[in-house]
C-alpha atoms as a PDB file:
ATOM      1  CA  UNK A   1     -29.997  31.252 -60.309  1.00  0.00           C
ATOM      2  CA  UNK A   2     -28.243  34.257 -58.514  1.00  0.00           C
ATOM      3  CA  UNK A   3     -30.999  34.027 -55.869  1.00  0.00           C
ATOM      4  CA  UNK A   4     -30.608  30.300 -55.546  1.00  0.00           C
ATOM      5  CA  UNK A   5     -26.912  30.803 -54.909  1.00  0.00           C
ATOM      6  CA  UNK A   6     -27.264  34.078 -52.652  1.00  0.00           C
ATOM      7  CA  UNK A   7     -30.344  33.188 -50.303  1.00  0.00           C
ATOM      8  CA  UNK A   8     -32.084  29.623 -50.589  1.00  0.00           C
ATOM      9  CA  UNK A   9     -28.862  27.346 -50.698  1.00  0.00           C
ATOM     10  CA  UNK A  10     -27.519  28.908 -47.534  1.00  0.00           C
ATOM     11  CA  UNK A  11     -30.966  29.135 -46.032  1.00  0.00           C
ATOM     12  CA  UNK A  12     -31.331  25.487 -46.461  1.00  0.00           C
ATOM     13  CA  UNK A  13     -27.710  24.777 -45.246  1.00  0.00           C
ATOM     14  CA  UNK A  14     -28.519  26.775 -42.428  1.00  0.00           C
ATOM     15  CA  UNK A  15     -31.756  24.557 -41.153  1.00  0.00           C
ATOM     16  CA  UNK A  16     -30.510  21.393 -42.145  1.00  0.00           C
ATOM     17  CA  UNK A  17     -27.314  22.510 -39.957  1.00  0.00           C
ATOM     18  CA  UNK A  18     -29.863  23.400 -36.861  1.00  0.00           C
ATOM     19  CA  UNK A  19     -32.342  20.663 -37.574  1.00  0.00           C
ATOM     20  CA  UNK A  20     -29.244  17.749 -37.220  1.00  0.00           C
ATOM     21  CA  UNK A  21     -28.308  17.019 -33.788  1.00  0.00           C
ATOM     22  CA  UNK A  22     -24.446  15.732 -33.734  1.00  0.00           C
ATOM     23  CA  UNK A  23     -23.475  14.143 -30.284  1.00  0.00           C
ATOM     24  CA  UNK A  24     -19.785  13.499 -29.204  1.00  0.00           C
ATOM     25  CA  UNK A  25     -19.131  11.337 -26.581  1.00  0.00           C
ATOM     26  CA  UNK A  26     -16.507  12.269 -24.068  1.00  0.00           C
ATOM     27  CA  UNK A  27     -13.429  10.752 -24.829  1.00  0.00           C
ATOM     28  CA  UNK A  28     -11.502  11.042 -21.550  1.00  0.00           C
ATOM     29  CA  UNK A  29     -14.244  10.228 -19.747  1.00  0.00           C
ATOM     30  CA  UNK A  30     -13.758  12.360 -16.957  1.00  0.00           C
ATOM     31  CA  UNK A  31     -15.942  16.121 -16.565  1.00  0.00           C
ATOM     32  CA  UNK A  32     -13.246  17.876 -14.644  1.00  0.00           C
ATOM     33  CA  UNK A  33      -9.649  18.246 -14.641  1.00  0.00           C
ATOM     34  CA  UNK A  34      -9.840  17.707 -11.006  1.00  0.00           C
ATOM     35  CA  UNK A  35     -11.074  13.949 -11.937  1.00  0.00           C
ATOM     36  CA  UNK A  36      -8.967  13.018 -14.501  1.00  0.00           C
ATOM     37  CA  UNK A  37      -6.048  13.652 -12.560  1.00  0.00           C
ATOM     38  CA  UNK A  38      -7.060  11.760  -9.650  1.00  0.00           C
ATOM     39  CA  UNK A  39      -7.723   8.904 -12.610  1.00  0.00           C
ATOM     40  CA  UNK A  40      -4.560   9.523 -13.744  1.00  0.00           C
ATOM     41  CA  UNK A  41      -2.793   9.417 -10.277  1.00  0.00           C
ATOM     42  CA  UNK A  42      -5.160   5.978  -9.873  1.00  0.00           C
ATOM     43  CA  UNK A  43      -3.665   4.459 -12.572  1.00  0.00           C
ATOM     44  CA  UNK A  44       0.673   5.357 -11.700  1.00  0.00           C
ATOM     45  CA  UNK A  45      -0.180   3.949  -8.039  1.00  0.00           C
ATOM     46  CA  UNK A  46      -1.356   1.061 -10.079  1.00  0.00           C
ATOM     47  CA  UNK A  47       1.805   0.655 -12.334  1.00  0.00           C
ATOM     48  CA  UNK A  48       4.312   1.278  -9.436  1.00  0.00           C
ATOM     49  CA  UNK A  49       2.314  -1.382  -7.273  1.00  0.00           C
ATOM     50  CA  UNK A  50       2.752  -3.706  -9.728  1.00  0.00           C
ATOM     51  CA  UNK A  51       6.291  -2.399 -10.547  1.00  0.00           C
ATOM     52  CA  UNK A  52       7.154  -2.752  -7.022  1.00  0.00           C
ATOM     53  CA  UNK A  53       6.083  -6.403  -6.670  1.00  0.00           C
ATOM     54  CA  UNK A  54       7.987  -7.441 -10.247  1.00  0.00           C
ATOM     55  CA  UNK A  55      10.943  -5.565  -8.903  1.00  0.00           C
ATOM     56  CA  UNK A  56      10.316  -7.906  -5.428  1.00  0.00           C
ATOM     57  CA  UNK A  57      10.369 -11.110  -7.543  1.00  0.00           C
ATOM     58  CA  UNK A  58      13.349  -9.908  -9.134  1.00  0.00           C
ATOM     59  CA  UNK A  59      15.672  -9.206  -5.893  1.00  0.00           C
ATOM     60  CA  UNK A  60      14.274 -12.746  -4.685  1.00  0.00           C
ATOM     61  CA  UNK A  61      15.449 -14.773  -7.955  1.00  0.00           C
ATOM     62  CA  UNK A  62      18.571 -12.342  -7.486  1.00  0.00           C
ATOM     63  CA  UNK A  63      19.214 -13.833  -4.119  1.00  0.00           C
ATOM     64  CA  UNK A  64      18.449 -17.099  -4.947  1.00  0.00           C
ATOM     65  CA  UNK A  65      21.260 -16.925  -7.943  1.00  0.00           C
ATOM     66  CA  UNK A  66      23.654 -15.537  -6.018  1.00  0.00           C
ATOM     67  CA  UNK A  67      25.867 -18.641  -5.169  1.00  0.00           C
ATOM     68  CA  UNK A  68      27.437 -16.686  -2.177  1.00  0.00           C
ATOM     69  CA  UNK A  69      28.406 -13.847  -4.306  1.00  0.00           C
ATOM     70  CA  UNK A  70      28.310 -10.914  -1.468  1.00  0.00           C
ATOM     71  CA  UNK A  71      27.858  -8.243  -4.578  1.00  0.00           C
ATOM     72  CA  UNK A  72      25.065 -10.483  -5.658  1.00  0.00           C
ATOM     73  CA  UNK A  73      23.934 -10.372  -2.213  1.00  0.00           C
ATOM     74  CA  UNK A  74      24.227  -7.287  -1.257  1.00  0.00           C
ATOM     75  CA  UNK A  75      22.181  -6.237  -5.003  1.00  0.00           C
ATOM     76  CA  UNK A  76      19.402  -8.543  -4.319  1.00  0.00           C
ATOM     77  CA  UNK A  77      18.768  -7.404  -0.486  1.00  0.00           C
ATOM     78  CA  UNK A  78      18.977  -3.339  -1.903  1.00  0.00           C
ATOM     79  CA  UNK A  79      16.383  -4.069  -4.864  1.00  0.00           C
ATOM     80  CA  UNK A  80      14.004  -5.900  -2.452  1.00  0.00           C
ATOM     81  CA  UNK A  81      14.653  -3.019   0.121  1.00  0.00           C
ATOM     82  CA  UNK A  82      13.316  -0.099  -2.477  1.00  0.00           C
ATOM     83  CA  UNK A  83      10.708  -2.508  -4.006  1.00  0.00           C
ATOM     84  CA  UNK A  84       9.412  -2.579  -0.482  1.00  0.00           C
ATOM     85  CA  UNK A  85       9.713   1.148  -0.249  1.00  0.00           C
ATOM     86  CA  UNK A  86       8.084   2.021  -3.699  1.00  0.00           C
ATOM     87  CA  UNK A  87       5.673  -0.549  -2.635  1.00  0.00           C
ATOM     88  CA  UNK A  88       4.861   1.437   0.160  1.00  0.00           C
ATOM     89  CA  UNK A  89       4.815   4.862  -1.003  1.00  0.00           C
ATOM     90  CA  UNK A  90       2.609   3.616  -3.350  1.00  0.00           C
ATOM     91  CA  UNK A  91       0.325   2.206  -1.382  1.00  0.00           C
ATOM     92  CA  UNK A  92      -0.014   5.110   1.134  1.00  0.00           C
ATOM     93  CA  UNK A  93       0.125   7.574  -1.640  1.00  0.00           C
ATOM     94  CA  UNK A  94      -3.504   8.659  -1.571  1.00  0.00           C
ATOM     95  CA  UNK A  95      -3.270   8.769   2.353  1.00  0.00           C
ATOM     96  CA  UNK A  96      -0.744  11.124   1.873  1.00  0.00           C
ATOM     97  CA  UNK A  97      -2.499  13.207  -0.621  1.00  0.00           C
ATOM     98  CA  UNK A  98      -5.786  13.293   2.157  1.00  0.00           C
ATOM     99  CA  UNK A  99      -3.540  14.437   5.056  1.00  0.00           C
ATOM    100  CA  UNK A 100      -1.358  17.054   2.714  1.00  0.00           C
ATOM    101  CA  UNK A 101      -4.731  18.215   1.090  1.00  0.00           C
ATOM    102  CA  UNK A 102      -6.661  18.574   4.453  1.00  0.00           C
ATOM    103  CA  UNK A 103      -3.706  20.528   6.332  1.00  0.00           C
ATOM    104  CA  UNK A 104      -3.810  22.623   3.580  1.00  0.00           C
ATOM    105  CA  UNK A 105      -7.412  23.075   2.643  1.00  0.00           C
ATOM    106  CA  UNK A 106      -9.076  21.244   5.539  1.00  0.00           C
ATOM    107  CA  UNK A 107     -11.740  18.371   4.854  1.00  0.00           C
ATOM    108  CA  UNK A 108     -13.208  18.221   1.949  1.00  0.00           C
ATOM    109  CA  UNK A 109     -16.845  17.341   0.508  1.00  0.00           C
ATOM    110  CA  UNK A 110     -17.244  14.278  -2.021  1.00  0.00           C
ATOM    111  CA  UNK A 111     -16.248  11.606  -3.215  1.00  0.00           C
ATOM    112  CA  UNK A 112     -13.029  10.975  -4.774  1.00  0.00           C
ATOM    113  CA  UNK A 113      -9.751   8.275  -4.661  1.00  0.00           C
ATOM    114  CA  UNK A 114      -8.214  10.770  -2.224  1.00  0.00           C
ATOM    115  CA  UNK A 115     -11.272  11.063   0.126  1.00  0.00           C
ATOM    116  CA  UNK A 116     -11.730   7.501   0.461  1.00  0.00           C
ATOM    117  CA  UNK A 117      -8.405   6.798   1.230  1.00  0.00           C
ATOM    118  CA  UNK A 118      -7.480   5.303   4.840  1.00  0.00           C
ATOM    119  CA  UNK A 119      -6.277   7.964   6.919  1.00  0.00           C
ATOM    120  CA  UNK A 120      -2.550   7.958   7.886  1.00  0.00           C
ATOM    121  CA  UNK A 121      -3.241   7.057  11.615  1.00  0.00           C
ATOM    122  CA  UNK A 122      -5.510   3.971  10.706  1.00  0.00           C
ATOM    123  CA  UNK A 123      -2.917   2.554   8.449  1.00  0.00           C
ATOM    124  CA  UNK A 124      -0.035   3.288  10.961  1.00  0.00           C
ATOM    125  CA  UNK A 125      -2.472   1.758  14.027  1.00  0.00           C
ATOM    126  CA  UNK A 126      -3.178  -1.528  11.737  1.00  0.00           C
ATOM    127  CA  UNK A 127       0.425  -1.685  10.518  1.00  0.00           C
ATOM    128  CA  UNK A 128       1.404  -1.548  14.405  1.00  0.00           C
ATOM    129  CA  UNK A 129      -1.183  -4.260  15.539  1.00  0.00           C
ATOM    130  CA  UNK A 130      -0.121  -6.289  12.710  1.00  0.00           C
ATOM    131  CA  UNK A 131       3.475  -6.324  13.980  1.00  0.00           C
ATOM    132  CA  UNK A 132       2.796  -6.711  17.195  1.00  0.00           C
ATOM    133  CA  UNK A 133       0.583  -9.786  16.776  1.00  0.00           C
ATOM    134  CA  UNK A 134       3.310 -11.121  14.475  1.00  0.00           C
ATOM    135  CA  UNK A 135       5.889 -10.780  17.238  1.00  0.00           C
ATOM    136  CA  UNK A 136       3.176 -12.481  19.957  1.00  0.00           C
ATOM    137  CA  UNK A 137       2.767 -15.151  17.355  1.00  0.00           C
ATOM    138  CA  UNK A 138       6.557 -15.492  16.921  1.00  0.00           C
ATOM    139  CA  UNK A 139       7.510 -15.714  20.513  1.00  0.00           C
ATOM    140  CA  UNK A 140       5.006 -18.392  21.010  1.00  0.00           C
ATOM    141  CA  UNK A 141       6.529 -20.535  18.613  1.00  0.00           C
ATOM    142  CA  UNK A 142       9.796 -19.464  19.755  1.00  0.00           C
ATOM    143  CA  UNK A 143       8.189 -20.845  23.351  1.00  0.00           C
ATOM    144  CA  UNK A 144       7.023 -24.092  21.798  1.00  0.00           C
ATOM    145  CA  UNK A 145      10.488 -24.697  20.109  1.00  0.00           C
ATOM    146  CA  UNK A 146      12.210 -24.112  23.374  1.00  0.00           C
ATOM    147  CA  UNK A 147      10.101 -26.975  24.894  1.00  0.00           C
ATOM    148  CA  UNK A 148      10.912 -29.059  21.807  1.00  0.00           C
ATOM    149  CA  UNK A 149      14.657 -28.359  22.037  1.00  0.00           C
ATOM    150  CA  UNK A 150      14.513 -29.102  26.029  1.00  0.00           C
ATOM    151  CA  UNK A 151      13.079 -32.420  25.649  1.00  0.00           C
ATOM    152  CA  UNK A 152      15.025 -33.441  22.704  1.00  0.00           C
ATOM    153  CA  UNK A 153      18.345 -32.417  24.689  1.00  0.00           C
ATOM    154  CA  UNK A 154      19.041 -36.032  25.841  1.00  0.00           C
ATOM    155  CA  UNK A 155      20.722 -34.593  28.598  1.00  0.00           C
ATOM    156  CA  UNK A 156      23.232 -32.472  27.225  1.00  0.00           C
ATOM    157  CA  UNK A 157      23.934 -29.255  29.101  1.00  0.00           C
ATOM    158  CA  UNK A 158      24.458 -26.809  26.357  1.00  0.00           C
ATOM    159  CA  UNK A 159      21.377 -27.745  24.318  1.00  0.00           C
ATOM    160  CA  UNK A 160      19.114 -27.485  27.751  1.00  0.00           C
ATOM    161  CA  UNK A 161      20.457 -23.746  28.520  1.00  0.00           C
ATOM    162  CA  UNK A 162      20.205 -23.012  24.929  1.00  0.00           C
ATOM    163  CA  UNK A 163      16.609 -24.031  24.755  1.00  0.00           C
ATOM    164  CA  UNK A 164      16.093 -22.516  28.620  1.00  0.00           C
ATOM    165  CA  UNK A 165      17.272 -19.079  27.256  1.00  0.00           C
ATOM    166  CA  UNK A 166      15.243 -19.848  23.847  1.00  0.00           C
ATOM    167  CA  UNK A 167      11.669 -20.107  25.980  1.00  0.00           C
ATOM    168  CA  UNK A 168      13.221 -16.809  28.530  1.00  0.00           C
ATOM    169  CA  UNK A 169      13.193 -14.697  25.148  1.00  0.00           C
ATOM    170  CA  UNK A 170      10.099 -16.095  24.065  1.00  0.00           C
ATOM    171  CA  UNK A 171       8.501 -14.910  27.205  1.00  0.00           C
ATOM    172  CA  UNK A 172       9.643 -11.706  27.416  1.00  0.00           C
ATOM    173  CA  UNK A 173       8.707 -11.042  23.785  1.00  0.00           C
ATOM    174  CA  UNK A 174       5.401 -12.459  24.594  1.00  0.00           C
ATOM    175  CA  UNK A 175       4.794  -9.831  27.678  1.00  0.00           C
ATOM    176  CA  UNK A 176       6.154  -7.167  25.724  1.00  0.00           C
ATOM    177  CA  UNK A 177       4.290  -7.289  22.330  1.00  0.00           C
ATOM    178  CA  UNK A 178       1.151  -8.354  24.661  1.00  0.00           C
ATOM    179  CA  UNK A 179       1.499  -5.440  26.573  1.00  0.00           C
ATOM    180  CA  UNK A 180       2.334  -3.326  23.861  1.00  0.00           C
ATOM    181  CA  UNK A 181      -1.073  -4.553  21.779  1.00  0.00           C
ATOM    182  CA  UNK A 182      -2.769  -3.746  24.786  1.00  0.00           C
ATOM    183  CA  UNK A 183      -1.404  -0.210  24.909  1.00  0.00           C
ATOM    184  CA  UNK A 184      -1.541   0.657  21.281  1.00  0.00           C
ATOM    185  CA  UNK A 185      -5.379  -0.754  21.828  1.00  0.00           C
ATOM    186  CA  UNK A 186      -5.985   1.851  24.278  1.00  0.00           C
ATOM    187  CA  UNK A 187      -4.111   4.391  23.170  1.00  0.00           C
ATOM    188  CA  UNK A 188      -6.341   3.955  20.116  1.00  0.00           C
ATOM    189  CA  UNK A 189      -9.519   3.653  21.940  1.00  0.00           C
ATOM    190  CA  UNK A 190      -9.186   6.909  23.626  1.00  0.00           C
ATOM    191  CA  UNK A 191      -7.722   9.008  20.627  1.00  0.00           C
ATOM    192  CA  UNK A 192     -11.183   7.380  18.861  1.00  0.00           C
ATOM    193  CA  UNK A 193      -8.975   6.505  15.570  1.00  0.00           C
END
């Protein structure tokens, strides 16, 4: 019995212990630290997207409650204003990351939320030709309301000059966000962005 206790109960603990084979899943479900803080920086660009978009709907029915209240006003227009700022920190936040990380470090190998992020210059060449269409879009309805306004005049004075210097605007924003396009276009073209 002393042997029993001493030698053959331990052995057999022993290769019973080496004979099971226990396997643990990982729980985070990331391998490095590295990766589960870009997951983790994934998911608060997430929440402040959506944060940013609530807070949006909120300055709107603000606005819209406001029955001329100028404090009401003024609160709606300064929660949409840094809901459209959070919004877009948030959304260029791994661009950011990528340019801060490859001044630093330079380019980097692999495949992560920060490397396949849109570069800074894309998003500010896309946000630029996105305006400027807008504008060329604008001053063409701005052109076709001019010619509305002109005809509807009925021969009053005032409402033709107002509608002549309505369709002047229009075409000067039209040359300049056309030209503009066009140079932003090049500009890109030769800078290969």
């Amino acid at each position: 019995m002393k042997y029993l206790k001493k030698f053959i109960i331990p052995a057999f603990l022993l290769v019973l212990a080496t004979s099971c084979y226990a396997a643990y899943d990982n729980p985070i479900g990331h391998d490095s630290l590295t990766s589960f803080l870009q997951g983790i920086l994934v998911a608060i660009q997430g929440i402040a997207g959506w944060l940013a978009v609530i807070f949006i709907v909120i300055g709107g029915v603000l606005y819209l409650t406001a029955s001329g209240k100028d404090s009401q006003i003024t609160m709606a227009k300064n929660t949409i204003v840094a809901a459209l700022i959070g919004f877009g920190i948030a959304v260029a936040g791994p661009s950011l990351l990528r340019e801060i990380r490859d001044l630093a470090l330079g380019p980097s190998g692999g495949a992560t939320a920060i490397d396949n992020a849109t570069p800074l210059a894309d998003i500010l060449a896309n946000v630029l030709t996105f305006l400027l269409t807008l504008i060329g879009m604008l001053a063409v309805v701005g052109f076709i309301f001019s010619g509305l306004s002109y005809l509807s005049s009925g021969g009053d004075r005032s409402k033709a000059d107002r509608a002549k210097k309505i369709a002047l605007y229009s075409i000067i924003a039209l040359a300049v966000s056309g030209g503009s396009l066009i140079l932003v276009k090049t500009i890109i073209g030769f800078l290969d962005i």
